[in-house]
C-alpha atoms as a PDB file:
ATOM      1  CA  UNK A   1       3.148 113.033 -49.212  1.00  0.00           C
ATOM      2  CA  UNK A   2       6.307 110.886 -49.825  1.00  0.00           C
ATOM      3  CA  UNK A   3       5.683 107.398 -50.678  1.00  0.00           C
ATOM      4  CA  UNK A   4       8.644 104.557 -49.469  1.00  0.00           C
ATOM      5  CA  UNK A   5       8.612 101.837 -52.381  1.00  0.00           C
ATOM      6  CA  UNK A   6      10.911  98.634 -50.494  1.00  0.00           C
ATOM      7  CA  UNK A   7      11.848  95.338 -52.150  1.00  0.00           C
ATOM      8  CA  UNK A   8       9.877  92.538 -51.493  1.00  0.00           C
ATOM      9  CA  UNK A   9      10.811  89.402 -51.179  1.00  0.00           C
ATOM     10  CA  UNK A  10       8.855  85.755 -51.728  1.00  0.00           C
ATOM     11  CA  UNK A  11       9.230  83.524 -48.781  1.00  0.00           C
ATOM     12  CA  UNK A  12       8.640  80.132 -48.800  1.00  0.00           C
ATOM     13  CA  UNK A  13       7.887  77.767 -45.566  1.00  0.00           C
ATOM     14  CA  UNK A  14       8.987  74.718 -45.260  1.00  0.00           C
ATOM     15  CA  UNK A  15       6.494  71.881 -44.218  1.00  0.00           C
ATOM     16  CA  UNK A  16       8.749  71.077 -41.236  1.00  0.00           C
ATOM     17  CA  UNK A  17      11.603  72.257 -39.572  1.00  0.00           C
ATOM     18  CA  UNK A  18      14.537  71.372 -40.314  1.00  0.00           C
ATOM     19  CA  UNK A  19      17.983  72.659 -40.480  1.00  0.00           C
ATOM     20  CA  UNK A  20      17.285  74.885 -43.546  1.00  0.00           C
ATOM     21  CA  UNK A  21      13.829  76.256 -42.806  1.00  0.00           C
ATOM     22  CA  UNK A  22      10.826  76.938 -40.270  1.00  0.00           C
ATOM     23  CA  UNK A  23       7.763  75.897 -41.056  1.00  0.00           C
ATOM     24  CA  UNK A  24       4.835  78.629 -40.886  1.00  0.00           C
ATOM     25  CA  UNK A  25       3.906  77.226 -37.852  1.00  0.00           C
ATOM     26  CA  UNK A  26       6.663  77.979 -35.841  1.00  0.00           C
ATOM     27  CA  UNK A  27       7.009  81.595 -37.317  1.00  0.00           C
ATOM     28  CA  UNK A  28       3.377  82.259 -35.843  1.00  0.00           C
ATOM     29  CA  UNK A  29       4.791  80.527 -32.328  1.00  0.00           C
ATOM     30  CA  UNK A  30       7.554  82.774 -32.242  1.00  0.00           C
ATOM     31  CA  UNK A  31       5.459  85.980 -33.064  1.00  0.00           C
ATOM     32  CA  UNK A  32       3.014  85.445 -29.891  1.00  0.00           C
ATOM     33  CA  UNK A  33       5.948  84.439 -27.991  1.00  0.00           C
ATOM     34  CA  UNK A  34       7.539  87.731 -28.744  1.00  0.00           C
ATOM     35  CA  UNK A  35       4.701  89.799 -29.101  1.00  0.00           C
ATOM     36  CA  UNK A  36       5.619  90.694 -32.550  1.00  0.00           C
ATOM     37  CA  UNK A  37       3.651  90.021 -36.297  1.00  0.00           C
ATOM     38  CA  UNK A  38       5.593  87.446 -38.335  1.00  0.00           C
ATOM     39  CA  UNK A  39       7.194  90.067 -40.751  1.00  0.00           C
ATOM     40  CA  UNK A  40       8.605  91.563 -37.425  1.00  0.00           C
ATOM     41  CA  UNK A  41       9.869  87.879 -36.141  1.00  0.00           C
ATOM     42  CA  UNK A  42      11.994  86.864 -39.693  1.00  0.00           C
ATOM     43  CA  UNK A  43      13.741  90.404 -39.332  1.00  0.00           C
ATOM     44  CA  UNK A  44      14.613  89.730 -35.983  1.00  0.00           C
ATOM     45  CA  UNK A  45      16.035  86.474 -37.060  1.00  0.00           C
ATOM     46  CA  UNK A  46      17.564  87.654 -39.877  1.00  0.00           C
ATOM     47  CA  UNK A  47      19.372  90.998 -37.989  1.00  0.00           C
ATOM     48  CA  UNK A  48      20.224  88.122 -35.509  1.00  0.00           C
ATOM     49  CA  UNK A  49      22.231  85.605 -37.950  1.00  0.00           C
ATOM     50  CA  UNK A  50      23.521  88.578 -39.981  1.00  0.00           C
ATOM     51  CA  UNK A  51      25.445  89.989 -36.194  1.00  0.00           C
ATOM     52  CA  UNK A  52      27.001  86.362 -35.837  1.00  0.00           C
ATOM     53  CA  UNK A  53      28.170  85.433 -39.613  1.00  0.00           C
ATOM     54  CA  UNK A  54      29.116  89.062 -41.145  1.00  0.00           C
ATOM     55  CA  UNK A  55      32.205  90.385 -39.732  1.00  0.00           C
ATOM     56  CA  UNK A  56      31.634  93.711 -37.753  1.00  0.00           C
ATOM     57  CA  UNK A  57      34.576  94.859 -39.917  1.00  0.00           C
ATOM     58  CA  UNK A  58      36.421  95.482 -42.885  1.00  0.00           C
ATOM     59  CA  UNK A  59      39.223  93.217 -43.044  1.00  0.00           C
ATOM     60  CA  UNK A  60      42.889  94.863 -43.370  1.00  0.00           C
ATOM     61  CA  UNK A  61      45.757  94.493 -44.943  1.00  0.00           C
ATOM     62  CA  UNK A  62      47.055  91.654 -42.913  1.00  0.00           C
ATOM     63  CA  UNK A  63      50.344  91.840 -40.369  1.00  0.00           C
ATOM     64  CA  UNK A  64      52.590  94.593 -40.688  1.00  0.00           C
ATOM     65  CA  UNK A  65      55.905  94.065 -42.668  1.00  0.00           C
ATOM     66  CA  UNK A  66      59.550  94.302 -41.138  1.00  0.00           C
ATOM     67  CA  UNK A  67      59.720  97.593 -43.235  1.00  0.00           C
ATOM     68  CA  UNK A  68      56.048  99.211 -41.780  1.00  0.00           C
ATOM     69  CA  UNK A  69      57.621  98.463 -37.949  1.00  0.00           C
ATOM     70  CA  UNK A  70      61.020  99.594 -38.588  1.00  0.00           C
ATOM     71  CA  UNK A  71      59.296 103.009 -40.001  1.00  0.00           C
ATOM     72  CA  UNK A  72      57.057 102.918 -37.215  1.00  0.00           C
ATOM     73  CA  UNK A  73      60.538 102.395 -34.449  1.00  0.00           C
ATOM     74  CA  UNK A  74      62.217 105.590 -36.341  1.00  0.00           C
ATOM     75  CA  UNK A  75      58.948 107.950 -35.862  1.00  0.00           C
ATOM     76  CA  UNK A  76      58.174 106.823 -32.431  1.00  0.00           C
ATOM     77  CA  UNK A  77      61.863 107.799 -31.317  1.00  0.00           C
ATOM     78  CA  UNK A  78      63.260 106.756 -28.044  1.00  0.00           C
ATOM     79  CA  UNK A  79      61.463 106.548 -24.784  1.00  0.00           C
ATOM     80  CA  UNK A  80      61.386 109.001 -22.522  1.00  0.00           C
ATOM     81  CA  UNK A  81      60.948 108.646 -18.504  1.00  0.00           C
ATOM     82  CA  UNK A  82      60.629 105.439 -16.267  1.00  0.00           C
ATOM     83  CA  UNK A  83      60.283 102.315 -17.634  1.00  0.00           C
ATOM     84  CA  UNK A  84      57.070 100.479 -16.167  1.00  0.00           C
ATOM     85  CA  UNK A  85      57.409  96.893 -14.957  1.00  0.00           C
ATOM     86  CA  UNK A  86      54.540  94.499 -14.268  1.00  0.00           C
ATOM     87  CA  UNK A  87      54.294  91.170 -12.885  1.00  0.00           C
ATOM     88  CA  UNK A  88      51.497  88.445 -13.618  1.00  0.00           C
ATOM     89  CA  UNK A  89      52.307  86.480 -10.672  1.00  0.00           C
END
């Protein structure tokens, strides 16, 4: 049998809501609401504020230098064929 061990971690209601902090109360409206237990419901927040804050991506190196395009000019070579014009009219 393999056992899972998780951290735990101590959560502490507040007495009313407020900008920081549900109270206990509203935690048990939002679990009938959705049909889920409590545990289930502070996930669900949590997975919900970590998608808007965290970025969905590692940040890179910032613009490309006049060097890294002229580099990039020389490999690409010349183009070949018809050119392609658009209009946004």
């Amino acid at each position: 049998m393999t056992t899972r061990t998780t951290a735990k971690l101590l959560l502490r209601f507040r007495p009313t809501d407020n900008l920081h902090g549900v109270s206990r109360t509203t935690v048990e409206r939002l679990a009938e609401e959705l049909g889920l237990n409590e545990t289930q419901v502070i996930h669900f927040a949590l997975k919900r504020l970590a998608n808007e804050v965290l970025p969905a991506y590692l940040a890179d190196d910032g613009p490309l230098t006049d060097k890294d395009l002229q580099a990039i000019q020389r490999r690409a070579g010349k183009a070949r064929g018809k050119s392609v014009r658009t209009s946004l009219v």
